[in-house]
Protein backbone atom coordinates (compact mmCIF):
# COMPACT_ATOMS: atom_id res chain seq x y z
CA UNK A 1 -13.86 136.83 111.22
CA UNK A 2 -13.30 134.80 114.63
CA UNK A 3 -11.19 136.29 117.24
CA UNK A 4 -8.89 133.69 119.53
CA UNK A 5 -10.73 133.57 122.74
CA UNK A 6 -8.49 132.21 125.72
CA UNK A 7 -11.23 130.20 127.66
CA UNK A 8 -10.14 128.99 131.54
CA UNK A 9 -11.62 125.78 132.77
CA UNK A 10 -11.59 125.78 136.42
CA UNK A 11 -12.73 122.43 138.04
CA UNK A 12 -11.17 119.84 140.26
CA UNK A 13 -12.12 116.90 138.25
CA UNK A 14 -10.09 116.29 135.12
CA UNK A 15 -13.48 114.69 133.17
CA UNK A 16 -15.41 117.68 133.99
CA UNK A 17 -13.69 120.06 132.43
CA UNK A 18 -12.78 117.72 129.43
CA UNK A 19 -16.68 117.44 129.60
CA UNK A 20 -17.23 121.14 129.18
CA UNK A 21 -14.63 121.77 126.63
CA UNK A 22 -15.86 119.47 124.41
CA UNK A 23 -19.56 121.48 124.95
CA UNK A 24 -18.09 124.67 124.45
CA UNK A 25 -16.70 123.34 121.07
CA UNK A 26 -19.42 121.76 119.86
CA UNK A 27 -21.92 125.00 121.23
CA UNK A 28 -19.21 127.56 118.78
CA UNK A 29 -19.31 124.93 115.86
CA UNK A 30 -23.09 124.54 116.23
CA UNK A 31 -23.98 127.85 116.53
CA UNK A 32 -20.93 128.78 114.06
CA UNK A 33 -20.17 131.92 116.60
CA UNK A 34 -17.10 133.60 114.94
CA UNK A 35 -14.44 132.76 118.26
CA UNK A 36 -11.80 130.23 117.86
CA UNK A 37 -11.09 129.39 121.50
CA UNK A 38 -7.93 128.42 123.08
CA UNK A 39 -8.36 126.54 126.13
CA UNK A 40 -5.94 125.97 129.73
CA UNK A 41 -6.98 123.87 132.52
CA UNK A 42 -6.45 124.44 135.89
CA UNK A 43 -7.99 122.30 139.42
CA UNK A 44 -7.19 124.86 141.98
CA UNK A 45 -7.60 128.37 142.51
CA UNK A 46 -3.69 129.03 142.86
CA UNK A 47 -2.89 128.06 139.93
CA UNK A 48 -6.11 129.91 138.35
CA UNK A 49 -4.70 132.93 139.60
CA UNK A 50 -0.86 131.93 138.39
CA UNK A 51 -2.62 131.64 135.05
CA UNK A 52 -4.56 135.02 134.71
CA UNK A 53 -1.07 136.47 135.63
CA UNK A 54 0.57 135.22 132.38
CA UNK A 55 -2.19 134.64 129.83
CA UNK A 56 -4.84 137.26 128.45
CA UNK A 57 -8.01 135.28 129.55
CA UNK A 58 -10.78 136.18 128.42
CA UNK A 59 -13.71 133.78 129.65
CA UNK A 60 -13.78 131.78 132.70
CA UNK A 61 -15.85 128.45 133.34
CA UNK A 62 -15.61 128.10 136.84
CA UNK A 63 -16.83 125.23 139.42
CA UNK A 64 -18.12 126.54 142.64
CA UNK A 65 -17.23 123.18 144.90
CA UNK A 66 -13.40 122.42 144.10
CA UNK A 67 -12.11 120.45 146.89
CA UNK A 68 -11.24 122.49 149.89
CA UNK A 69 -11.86 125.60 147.83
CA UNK A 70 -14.56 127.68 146.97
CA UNK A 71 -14.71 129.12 143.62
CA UNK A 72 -16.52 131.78 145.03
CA UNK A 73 -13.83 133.41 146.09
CA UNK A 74 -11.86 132.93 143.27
CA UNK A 75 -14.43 134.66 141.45
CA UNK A 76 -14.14 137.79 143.66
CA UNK A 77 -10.44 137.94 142.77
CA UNK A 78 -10.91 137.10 139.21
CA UNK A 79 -13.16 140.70 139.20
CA UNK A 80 -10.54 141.81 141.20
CA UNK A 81 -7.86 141.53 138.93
CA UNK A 82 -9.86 142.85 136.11
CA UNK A 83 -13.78 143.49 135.70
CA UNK A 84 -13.60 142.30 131.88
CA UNK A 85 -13.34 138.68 132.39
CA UNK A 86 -16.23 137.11 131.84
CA UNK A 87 -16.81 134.54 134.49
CA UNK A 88 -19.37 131.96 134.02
CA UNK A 89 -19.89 129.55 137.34
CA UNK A 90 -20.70 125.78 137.40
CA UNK A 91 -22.22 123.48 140.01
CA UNK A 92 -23.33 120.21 140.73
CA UNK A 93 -25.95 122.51 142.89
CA UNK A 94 -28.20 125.01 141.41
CA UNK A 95 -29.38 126.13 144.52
CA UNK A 96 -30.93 129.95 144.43
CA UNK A 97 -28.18 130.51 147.28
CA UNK A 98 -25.63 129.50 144.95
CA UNK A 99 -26.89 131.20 142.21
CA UNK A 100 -27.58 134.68 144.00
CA UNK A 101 -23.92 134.87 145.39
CA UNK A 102 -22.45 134.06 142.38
CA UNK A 103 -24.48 136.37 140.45
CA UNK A 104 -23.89 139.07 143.29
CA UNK A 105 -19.93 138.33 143.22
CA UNK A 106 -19.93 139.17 139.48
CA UNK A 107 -21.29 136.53 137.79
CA UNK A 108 -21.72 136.67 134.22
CA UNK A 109 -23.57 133.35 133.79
CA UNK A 110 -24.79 130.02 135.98
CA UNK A 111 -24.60 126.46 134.25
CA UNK A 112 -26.09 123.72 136.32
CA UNK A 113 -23.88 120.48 136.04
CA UNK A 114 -24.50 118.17 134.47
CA UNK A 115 -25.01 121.34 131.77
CA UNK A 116 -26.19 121.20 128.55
CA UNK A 117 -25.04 122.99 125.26
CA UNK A 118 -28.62 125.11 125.23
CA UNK A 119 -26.80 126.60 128.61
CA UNK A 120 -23.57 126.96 127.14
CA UNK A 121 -24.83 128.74 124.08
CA UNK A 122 -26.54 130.98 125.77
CA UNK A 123 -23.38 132.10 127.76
CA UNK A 124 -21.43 132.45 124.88
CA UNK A 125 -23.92 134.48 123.25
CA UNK A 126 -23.86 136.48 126.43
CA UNK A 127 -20.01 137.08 126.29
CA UNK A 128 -20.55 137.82 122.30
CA UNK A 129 -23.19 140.83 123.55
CA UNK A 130 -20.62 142.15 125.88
CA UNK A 131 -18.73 143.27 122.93
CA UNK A 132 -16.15 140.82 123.15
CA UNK A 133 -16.25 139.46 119.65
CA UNK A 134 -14.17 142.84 118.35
């Protein structure tokens, strides 16, 4: 049986996250993982942070470069506001400085842009381990 999973798509461009949603769905359908995901957009961390106050998110597909933010930091108060979000970051730059700090800022995940579904699966399968498929 799937579960609903509410999936956040943080990114400043409108295509790239229309981009990635459409990869996420195809990833679930291909893979037939049992989550029916229900997705909200947002381009800036305020309103990222507006959203985790009134939805139950569960997963979090987040660009590190948003203009004149750093998702970085939103990361750090996504774990913040509760350690069970999964948080999956994405970046034009896979750079192992990148990559390190988001892993050491709580990280559950790094997709390179432009990603591929191989990446995306494997991040959902990740979330899946974590238990979250109860």
């Amino acid at each position: 049986m799937s579960k609903v999973t509410n999936i956040l798509l943080v990114d400043d461009v409108e295509y790239s996250r229309e981009l990635l949603r459409s990869a996420v769905i195809a990833s679930i359908n291909d893979e037939k993982l049992p989550l029916r995901p229900q997705f909200f957009h947002e381009a800036t961390t305020k309103k990222a942070l507006e959203l985790l106050n009134l939805k139950d998110i569960h997963l979090v597909y987040l660009d590190i470069n948003l203009v004149n933010e750093n998702g970085l930091e939103l990361l750090k108060s996504i774990k913040e506001f509760s350690a069970d979000i999964s948080v999956v970051m994405v970046s034009g730059e896979g750079s192992s400085a990148n990559v390190m700090s988001a892993i050491e800022n709580g990280a559950d995940g790094f997709i390179v842009k432009p990603f591929n579904t191989g990446r995306i699966v494997e991040t959902l399968h990740k979330y899946l381990k974590k238990g979250h498929s109860k």
